[in-house]
Structure formats: C-alpha cells, structure tokens
N, C-alpha and C. Protein backbone atom coordinates (compact mmCIF):
# COMPACT_ATOMS: atom_id res chain seq x y z
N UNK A 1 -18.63 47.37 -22.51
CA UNK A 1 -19.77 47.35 -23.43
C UNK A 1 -20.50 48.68 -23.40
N UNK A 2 -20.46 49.00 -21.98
CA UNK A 2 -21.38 50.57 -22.00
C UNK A 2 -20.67 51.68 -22.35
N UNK A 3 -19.33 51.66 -22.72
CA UNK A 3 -18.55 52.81 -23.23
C UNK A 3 -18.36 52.34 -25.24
N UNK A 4 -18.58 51.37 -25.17
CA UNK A 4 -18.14 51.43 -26.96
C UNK A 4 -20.09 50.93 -27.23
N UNK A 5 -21.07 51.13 -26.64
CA UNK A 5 -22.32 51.47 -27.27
C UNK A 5 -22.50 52.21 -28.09
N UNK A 6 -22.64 53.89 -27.90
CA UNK A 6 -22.72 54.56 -28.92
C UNK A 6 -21.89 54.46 -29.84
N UNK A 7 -20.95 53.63 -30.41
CA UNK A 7 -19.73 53.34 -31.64
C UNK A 7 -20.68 52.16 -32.36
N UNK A 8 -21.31 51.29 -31.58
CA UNK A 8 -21.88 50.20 -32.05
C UNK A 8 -23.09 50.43 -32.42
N UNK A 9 -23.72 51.45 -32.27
CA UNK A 9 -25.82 52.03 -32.36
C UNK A 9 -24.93 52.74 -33.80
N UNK A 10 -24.17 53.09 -33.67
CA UNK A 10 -23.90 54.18 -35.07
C UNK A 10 -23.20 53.54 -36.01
N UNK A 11 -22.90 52.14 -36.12
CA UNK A 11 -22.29 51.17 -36.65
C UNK A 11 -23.78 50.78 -37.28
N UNK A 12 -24.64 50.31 -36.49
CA UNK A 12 -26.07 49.58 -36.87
C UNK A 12 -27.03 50.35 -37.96
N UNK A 13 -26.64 51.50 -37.31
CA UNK A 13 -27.27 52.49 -38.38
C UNK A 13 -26.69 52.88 -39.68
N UNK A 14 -25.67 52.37 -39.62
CA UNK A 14 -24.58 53.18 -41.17
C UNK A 14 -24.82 51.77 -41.83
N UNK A 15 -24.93 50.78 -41.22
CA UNK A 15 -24.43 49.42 -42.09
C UNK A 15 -25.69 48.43 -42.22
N UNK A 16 -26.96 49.11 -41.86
CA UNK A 16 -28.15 48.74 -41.21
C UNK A 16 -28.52 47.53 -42.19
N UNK A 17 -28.22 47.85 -43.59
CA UNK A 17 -28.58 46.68 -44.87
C UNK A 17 -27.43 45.94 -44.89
N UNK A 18 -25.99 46.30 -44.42
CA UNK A 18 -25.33 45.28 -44.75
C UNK A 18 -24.73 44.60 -43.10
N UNK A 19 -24.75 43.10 -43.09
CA UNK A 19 -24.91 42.58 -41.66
C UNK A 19 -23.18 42.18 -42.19
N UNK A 20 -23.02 41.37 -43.02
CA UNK A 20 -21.43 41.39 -42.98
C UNK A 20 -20.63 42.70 -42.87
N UNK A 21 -20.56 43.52 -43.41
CA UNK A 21 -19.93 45.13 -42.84
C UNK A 21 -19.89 45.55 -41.72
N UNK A 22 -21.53 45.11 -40.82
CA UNK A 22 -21.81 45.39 -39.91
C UNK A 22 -20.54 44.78 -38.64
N UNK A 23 -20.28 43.38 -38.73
CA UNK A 23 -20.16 42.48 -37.97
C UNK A 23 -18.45 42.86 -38.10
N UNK A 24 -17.98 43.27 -39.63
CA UNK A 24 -16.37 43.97 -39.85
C UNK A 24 -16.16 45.26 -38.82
N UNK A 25 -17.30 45.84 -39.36
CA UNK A 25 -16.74 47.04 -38.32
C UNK A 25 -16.67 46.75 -36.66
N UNK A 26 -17.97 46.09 -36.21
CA UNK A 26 -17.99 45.91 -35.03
C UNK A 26 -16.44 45.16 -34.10
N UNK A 27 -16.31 44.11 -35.10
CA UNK A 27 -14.82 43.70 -34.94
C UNK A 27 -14.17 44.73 -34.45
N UNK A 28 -13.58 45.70 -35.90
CA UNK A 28 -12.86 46.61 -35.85
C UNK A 28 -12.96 47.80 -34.79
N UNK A 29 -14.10 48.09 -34.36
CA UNK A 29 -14.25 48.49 -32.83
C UNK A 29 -13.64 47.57 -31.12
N UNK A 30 -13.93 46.29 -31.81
CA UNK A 30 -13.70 45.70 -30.55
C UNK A 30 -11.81 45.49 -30.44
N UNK A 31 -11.54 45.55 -31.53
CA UNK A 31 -9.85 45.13 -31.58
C UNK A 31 -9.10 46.28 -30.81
N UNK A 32 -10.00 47.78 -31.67
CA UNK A 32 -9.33 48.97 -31.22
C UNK A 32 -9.17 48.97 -29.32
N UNK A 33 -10.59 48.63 -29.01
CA UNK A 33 -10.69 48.93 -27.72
C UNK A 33 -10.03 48.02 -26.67
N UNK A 34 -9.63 46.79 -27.65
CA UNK A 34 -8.88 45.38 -26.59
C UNK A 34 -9.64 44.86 -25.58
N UNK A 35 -11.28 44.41 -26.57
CA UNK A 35 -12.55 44.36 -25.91
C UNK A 35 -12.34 42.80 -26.13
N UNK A 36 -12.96 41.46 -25.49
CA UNK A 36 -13.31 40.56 -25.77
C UNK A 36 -14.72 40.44 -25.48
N UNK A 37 -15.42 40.54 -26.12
CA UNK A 37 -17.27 40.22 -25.67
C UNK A 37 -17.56 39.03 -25.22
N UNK A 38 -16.43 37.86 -25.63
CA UNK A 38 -16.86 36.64 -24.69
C UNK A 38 -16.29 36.25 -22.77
N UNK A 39 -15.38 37.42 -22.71
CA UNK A 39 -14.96 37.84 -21.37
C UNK A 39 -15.73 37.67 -20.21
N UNK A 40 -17.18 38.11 -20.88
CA UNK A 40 -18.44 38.62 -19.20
C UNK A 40 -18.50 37.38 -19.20
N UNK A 41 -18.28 36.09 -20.17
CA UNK A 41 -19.62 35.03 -20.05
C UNK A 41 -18.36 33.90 -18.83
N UNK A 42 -17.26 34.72 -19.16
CA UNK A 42 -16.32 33.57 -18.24
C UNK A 42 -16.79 33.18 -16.85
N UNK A 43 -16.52 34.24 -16.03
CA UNK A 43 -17.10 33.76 -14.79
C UNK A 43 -18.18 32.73 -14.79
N UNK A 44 -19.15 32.89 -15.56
CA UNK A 44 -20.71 32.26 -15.46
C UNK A 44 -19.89 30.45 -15.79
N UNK A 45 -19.27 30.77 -16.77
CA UNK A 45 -19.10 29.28 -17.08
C UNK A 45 -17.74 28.18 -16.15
N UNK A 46 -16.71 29.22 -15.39
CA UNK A 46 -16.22 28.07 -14.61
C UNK A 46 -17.29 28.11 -13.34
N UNK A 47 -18.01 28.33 -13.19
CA UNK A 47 -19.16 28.04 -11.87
C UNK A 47 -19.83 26.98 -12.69
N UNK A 48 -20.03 27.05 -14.19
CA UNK A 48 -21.03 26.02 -14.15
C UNK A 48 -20.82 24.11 -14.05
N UNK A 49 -19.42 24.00 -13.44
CA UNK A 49 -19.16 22.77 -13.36
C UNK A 49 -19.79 22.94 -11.62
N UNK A 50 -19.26 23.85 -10.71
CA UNK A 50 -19.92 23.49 -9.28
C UNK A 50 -21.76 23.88 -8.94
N UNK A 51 -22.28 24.49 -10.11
CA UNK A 51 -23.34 24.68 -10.12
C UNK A 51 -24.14 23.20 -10.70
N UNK A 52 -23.70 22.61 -11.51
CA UNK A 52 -23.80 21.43 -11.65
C UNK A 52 -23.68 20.27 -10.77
N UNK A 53 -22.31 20.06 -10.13
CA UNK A 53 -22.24 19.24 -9.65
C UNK A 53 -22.68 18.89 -8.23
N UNK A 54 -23.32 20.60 -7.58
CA UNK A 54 -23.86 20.58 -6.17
C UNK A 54 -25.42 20.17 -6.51
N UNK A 55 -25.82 20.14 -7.61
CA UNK A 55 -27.20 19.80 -8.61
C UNK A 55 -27.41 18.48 -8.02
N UNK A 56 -26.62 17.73 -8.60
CA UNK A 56 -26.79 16.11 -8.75
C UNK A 56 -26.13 15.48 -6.88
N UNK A 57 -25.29 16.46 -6.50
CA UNK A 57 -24.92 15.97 -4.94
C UNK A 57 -26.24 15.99 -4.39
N UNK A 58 -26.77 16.91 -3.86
CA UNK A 58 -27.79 17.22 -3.35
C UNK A 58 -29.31 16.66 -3.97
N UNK A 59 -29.10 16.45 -5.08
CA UNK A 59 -30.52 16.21 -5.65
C UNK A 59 -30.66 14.17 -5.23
N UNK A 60 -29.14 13.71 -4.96
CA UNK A 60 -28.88 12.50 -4.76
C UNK A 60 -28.39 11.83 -3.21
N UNK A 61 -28.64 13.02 -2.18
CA UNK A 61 -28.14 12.83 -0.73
C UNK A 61 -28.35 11.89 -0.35
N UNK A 62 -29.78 12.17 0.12
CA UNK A 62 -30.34 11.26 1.09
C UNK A 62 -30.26 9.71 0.43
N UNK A 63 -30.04 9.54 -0.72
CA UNK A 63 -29.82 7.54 -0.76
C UNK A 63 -28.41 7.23 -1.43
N UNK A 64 -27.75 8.61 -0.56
CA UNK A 64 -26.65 8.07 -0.86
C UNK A 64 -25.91 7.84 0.75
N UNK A 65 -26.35 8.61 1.17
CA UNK A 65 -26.10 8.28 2.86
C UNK A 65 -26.93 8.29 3.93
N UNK A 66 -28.20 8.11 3.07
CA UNK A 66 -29.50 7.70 4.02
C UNK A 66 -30.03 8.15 4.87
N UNK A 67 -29.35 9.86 4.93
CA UNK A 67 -30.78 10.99 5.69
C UNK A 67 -29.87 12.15 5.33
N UNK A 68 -30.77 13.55 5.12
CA UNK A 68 -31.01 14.68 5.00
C UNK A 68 -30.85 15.49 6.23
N UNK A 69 -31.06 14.68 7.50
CA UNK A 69 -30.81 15.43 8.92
C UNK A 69 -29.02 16.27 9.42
N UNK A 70 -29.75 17.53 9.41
CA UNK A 70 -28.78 18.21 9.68
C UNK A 70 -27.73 19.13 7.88
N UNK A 71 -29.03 18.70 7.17
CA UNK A 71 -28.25 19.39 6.02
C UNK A 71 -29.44 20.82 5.37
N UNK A 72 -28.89 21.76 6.45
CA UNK A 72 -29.65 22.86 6.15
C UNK A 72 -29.01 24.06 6.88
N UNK A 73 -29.40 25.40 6.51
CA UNK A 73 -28.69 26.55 6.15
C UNK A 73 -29.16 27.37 7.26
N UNK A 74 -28.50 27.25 8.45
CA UNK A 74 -28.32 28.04 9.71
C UNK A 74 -29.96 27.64 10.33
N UNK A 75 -31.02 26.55 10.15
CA UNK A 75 -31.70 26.67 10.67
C UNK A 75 -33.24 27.58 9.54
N UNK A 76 -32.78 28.60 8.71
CA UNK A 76 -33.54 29.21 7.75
C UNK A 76 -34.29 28.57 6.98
N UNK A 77 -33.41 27.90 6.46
CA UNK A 77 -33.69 26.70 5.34
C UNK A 77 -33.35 25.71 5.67
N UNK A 78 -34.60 25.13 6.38
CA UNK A 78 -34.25 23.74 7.13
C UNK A 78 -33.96 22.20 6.50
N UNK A 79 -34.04 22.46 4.78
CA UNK A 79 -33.62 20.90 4.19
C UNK A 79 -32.95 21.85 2.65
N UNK A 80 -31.17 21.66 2.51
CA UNK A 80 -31.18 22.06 1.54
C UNK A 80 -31.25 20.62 0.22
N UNK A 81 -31.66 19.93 0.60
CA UNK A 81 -32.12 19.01 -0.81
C UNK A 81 -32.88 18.90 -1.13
N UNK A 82 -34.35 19.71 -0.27
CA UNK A 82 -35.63 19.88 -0.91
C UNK A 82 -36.21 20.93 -1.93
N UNK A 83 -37.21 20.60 -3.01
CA UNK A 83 -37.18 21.54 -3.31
C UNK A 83 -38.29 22.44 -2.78
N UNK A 84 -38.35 23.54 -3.79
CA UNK A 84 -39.50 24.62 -3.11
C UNK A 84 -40.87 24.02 -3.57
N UNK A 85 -40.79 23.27 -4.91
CA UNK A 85 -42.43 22.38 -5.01
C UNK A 85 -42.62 21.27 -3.73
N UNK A 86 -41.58 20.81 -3.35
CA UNK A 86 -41.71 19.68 -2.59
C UNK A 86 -42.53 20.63 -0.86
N UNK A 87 -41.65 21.14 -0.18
CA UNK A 87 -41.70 21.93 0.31
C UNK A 87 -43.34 22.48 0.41
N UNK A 88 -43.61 23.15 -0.82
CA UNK A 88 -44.89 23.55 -0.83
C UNK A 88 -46.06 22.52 -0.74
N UNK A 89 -45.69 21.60 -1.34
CA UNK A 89 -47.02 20.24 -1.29
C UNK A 89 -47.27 19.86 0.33
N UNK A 90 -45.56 20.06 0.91
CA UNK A 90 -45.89 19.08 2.49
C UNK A 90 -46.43 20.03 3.45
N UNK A 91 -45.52 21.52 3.25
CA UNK A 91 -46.30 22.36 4.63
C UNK A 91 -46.04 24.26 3.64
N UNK A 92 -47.01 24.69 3.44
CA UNK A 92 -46.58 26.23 3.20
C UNK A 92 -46.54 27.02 3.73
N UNK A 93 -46.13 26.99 5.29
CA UNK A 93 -45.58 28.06 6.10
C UNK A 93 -43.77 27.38 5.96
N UNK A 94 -43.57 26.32 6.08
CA UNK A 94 -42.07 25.84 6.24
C UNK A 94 -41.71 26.65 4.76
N UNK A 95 -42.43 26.16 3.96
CA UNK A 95 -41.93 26.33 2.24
C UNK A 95 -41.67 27.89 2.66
N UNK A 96 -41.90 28.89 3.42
CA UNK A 96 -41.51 30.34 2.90
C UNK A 96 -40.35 30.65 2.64
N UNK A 97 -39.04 30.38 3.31
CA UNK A 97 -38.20 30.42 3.01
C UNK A 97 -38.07 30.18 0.98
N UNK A 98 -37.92 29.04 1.07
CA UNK A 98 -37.82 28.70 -0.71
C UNK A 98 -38.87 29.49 -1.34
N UNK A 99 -39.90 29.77 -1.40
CA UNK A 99 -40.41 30.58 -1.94
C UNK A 99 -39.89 31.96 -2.25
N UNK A 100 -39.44 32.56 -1.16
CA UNK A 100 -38.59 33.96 -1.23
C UNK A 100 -37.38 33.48 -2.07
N UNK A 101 -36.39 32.42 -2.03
CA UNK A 101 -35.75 32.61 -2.62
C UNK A 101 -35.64 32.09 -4.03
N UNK A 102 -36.80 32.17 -4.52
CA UNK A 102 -37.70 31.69 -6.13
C UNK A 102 -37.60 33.39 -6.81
N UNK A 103 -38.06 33.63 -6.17
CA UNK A 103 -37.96 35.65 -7.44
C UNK A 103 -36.34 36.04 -7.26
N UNK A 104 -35.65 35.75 -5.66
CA UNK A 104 -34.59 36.31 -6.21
C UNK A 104 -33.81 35.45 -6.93
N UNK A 105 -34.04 34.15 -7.31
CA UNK A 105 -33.38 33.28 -8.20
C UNK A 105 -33.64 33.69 -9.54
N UNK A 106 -34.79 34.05 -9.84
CA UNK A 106 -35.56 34.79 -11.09
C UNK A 106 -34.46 35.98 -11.79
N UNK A 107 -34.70 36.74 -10.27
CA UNK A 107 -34.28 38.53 -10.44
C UNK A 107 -32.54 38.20 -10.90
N UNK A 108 -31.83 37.38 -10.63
CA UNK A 108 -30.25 37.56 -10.69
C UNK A 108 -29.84 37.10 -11.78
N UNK A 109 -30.96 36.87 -13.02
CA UNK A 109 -30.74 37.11 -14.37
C UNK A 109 -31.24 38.24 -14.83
N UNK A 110 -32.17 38.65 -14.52
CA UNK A 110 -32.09 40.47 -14.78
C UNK A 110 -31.37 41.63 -14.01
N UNK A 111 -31.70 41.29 -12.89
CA UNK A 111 -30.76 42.66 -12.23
C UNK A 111 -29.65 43.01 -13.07
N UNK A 112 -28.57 42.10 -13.51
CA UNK A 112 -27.01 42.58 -13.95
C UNK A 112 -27.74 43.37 -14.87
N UNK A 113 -28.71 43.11 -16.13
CA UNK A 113 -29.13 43.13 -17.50
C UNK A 113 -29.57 45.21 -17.09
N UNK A 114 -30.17 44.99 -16.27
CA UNK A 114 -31.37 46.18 -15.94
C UNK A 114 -30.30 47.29 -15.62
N UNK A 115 -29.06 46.74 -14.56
CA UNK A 115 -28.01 48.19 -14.47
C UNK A 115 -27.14 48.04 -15.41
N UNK A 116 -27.29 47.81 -16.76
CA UNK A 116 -26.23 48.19 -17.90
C UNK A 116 -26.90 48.97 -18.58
N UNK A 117 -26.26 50.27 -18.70
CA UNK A 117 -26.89 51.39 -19.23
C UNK A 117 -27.05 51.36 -21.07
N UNK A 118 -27.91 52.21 -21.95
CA UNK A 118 -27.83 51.50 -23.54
C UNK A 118 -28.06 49.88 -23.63
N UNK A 119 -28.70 49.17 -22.68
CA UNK A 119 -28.97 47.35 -23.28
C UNK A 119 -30.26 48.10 -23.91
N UNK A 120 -30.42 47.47 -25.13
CA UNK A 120 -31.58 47.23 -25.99
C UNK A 120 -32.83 46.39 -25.43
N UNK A 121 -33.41 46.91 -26.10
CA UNK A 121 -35.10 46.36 -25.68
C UNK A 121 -35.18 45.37 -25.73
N UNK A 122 -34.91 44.75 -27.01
CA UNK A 122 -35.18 43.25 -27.20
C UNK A 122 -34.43 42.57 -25.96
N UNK A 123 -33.24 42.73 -25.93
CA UNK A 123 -32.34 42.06 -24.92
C UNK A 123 -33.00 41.65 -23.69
N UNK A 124 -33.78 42.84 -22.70
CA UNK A 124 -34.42 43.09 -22.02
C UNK A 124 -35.37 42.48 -21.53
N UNK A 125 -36.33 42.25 -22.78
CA UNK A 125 -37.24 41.44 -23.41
C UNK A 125 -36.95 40.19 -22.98
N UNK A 126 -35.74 39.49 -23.52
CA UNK A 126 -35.61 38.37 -23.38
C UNK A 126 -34.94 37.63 -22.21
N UNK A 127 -34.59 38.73 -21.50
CA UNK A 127 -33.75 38.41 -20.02
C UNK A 127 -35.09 38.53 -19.19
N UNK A 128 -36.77 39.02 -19.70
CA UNK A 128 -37.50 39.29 -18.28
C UNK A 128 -38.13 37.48 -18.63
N UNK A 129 -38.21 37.40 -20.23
CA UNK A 129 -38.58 35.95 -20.32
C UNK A 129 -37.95 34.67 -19.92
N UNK A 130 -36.48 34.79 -19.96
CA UNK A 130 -35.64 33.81 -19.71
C UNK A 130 -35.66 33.98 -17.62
N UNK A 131 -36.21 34.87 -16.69
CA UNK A 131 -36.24 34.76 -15.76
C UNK A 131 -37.50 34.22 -15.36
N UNK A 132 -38.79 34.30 -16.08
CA UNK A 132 -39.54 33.37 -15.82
C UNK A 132 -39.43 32.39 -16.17
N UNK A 133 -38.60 31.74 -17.15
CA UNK A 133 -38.80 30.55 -17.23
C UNK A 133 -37.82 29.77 -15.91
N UNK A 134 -36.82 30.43 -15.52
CA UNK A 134 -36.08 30.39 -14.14
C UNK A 134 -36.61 30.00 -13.19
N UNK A 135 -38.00 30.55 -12.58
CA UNK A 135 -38.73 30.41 -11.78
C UNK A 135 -39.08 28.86 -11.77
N UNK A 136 -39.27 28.40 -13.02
CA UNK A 136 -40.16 26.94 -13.67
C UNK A 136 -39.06 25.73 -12.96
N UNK A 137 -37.48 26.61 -13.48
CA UNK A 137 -36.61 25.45 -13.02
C UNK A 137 -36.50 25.18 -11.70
N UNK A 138 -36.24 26.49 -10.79
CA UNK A 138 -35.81 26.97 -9.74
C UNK A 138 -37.00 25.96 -8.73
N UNK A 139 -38.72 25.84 -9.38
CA UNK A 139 -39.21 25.39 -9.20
C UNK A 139 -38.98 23.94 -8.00
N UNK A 140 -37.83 23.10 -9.31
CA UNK A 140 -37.81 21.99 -9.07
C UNK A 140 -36.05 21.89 -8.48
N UNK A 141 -35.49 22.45 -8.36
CA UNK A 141 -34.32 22.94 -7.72
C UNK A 141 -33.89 22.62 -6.36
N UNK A 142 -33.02 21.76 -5.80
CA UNK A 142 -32.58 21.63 -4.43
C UNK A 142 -32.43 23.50 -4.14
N UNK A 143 -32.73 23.46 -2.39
CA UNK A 143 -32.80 24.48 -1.92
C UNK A 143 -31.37 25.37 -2.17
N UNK A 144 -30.63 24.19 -2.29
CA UNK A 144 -28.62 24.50 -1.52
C UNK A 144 -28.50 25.08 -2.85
N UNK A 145 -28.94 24.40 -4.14
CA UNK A 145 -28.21 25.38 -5.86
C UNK A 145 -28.80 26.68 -5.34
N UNK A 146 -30.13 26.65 -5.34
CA UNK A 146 -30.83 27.91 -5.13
C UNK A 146 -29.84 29.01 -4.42
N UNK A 147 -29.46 28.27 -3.17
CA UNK A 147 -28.72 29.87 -2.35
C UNK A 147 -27.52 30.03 -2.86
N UNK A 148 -26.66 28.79 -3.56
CA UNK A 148 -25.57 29.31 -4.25
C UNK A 148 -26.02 30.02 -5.12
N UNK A 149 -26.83 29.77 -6.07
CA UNK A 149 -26.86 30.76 -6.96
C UNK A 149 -27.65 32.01 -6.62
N UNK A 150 -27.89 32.22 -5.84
CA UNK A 150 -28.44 33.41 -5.22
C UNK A 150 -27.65 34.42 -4.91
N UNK A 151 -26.40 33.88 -4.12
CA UNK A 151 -25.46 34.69 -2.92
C UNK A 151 -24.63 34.95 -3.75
N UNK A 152 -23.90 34.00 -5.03
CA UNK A 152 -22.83 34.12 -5.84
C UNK A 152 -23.36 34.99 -6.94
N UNK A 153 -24.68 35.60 -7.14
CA UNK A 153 -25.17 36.32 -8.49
C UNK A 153 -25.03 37.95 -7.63
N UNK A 154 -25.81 37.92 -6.45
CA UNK A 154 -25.78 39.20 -6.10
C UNK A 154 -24.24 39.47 -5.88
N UNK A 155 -23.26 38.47 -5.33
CA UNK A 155 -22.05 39.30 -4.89
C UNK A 155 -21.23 39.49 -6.21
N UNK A 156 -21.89 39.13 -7.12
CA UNK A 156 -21.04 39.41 -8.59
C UNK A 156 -21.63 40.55 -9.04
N UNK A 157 -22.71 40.85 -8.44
CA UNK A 157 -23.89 42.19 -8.68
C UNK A 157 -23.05 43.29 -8.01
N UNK A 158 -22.84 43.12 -7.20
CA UNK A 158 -22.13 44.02 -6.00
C UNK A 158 -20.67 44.34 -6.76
N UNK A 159 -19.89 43.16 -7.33
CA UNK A 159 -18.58 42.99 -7.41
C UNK A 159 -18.89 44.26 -8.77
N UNK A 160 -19.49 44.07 -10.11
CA UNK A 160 -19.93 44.90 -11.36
C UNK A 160 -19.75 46.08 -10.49
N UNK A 161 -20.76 46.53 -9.52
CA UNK A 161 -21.23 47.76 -9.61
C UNK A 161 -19.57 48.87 -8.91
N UNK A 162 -19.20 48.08 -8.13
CA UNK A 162 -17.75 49.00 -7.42
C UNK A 162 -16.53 49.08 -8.73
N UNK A 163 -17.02 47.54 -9.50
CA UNK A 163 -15.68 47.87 -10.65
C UNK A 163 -16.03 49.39 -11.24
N UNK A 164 -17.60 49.14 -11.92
CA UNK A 164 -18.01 50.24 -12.55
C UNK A 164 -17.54 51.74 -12.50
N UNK A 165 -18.14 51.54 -10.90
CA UNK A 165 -17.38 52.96 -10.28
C UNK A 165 -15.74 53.31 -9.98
N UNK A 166 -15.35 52.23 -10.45
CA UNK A 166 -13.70 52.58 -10.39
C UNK A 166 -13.46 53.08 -11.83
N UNK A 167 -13.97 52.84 -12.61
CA UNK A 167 -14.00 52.83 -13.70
C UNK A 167 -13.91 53.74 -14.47
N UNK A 168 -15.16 54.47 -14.10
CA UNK A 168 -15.69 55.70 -14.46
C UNK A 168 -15.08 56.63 -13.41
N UNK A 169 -14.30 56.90 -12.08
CA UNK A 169 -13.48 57.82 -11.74
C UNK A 169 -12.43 57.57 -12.47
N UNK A 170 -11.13 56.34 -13.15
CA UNK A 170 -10.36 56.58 -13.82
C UNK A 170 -10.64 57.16 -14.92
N UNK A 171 -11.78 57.08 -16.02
CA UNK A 171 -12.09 58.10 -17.11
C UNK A 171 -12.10 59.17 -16.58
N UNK A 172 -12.52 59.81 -15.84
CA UNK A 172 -12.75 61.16 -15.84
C UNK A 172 -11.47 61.65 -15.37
N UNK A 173 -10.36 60.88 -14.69
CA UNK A 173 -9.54 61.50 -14.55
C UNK A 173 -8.58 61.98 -15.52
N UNK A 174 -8.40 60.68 -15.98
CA UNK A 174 -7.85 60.72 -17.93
C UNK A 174 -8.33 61.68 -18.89
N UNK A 175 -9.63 61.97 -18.56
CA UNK A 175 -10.06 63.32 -19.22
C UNK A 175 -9.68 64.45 -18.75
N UNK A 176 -9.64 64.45 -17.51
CA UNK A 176 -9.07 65.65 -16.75
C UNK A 176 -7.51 65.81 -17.49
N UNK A 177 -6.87 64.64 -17.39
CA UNK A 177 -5.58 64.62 -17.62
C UNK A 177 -5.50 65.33 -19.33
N UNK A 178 -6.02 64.78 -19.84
CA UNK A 178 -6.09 64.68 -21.59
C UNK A 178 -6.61 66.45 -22.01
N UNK A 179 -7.30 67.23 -20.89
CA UNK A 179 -7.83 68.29 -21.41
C UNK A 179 -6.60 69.70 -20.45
N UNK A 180 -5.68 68.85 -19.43
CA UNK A 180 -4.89 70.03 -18.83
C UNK A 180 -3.83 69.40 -19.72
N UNK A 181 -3.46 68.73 -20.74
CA UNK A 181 -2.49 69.04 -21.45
C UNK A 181 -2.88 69.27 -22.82
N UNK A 182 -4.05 69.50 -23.30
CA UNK A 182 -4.54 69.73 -24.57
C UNK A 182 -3.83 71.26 -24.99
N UNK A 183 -3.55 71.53 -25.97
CA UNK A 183 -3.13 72.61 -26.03
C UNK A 183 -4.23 73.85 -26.36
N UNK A 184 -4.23 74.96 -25.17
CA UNK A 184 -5.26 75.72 -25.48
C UNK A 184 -5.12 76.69 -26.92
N UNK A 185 -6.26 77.00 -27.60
CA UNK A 185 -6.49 77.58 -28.61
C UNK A 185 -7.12 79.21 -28.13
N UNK A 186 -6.26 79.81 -28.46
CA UNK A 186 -6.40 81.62 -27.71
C UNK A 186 -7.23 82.24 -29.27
N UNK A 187 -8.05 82.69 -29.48
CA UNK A 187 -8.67 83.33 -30.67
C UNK A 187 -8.39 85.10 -30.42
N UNK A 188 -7.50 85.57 -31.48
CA UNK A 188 -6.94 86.77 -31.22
C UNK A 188 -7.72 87.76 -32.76
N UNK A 189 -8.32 88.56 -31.90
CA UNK A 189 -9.17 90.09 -32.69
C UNK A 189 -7.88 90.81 -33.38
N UNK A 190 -8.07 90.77 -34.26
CA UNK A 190 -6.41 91.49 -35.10
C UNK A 190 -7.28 92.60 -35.54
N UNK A 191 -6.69 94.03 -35.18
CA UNK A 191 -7.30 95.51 -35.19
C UNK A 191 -7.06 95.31 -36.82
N UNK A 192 -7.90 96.25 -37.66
CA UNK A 192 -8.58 96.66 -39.00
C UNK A 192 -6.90 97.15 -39.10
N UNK A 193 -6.24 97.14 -40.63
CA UNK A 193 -4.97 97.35 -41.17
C UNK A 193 -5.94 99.14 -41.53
N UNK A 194 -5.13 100.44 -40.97
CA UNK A 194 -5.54 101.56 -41.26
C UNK A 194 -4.40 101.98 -42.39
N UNK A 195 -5.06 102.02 -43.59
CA UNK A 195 -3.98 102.55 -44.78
C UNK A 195 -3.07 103.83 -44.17
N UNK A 196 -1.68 103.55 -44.39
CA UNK A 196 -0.32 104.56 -44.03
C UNK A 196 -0.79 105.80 -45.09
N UNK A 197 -0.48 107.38 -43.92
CA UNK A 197 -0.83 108.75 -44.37
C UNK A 197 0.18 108.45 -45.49
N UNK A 198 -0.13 108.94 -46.92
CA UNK A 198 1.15 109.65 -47.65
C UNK A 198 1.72 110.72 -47.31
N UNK A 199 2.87 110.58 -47.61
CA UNK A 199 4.17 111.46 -47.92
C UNK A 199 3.53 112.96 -48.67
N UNK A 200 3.63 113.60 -48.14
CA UNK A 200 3.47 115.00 -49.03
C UNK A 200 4.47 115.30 -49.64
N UNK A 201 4.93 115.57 -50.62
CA UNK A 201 6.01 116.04 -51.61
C UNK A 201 6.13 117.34 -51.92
C-alpha cells in the first residue's frame, strides 16, 4: 500500500470528479502490481473465530465449572474472566493490571495505522475514534481476550515492521540492480565542422 500511494494520490487528483474512473484506474493499478487490498484484513479475520470464542469461554467459566481459582496469567493478572470494570468496582489497586492493559488494547488499533507512511487524515481520524470506542468495549472484556489481543496485535506489530524492512532492502537492491545494467548515456561535445582550405588553381 505504501509503495503504490503516490500512483493512487495522483489517480484522486486526475479523476477527482469522476469516482467510477477513479475506482477503474485504481483497479488497474492494483492488477499491475498483483496487489490484493483485501489481503491485510486476512489475518484479523481467521483470529476472529478464537477471539470470539475465548469471549464467550471465559465470559461463561465460572458456572460452567464452578470457580475461577487458578485461572490467571502468571500471578499478574490474577482472574482472567474478570473484567477491568468489575475489577475496578471491587478493589483499584488489584484492577491495575487491567487498567494498563485498557490503552494498550486501545493503542493496537492505531499503532499499525500510525507506522504506515502516506495513511490519510481522515483514516487516522477514524482509527484514533474507533480506539476509543475500544476502550468502552475493552471496558467490559474478560481479562484473558484482553491479553490475547494485546500480545497477538503487538507481535503482528513487530511481525509488519521486520517484513517492511526486508522489503525495502530488496527494492533498493533491485534498483541497484536495474541502474548497473541501465545502459549509460555518454553526452559527446562534437568540435565546430571548420570549412576545408580551397584548392588554389
């Protein structure tokens, strides 16, 4: 996405009145490049069957096997089926844990957004709104979704940023490559034609 941006800002601008043209060309950019734009959203969506279903495990433990003892995360997070409102009502020194991990539940819908270089404002905009409203859910959230989705957003954070950089050393090498076989262009000064002495007769 961050290498066929400037193709797509200069697409927006040429076709700015027409949105069907717009949406042809953009195609026609994405075919060239053997881009799928619905690609990024994959990962997010086979997680969302175990992001779901650790939802309703946990949100349903304790009366399903009639205690919570011993279901917590090294001791840190001492109940992962509570949430961070619950938590906060009974004791708010215990609640710190869940509390801390309320912004970074927030932040791991913006962070990816914030290191993609060329994202638009609006976009931006709507990833800082869609993370507060995160907070609202996260709110009411067993502790255990919370750290999955915590640990599995940053290490996909982590996972982006090394692809990136593989990425961008294979371009530049390809450029390297593409410019030591380009054929150089030598610009040659051709001396002034001095008219030939005549012949004396």
């Amino acid at each position: 996405m961050q290498k066929l941006a400037p193709k797509m800002k200069e697409v927006k601008e040429k076709y700015a009145d027409d949105q069907q043209r717009q949406q042809q060309e953009t195609m026609k950019i994405y075919q060239e490049a053997k881009f799928n734009p619905l690609a990024g959203c994959l990962p997010m969506l086979l997680q969302m069957p175990i992001f779901i279903a650790l939802f309703w495990v946990l949100r349903d433990l304790d009366t399903r096997i009639g205690t919570t003892e011993g279901v917590n995360f090294y001791k840190i997070i001492p109940d992962l089926t509570a949430t961070p409102g619950y938590m906060f009502s009974v004791d708010i020194i215990a609640a710190i844990p869940y509390l801390i991990m309320l912004p970074l539940f927030a932040a791991s819908l913006l962070i990816p957004m914030l290191l993609q270089q060329n994202t638009e404002k609006n976009m931006k905009i709507m990833m800082g709104v869609m993370s507060v409203v995160m907070l609202f859910f996260g709110w009411q959230m067993p502790a255990g979704v919370l750290l999955y989705w915590v640990v599995s957003s940053y290490i996909g954070v982590g996972q982006q940023q090394l692809t990136r950089k593989r990425l961008m050393k294979k371009d530049e090498l390809e450029e390297k490559e593409e410019e030591e076989t380009r054929p150089v262009k030598v610009e040659v000064d051709r001396a002034e034609r001095k008219a030939r002495p005549k012949k004396k007769h």
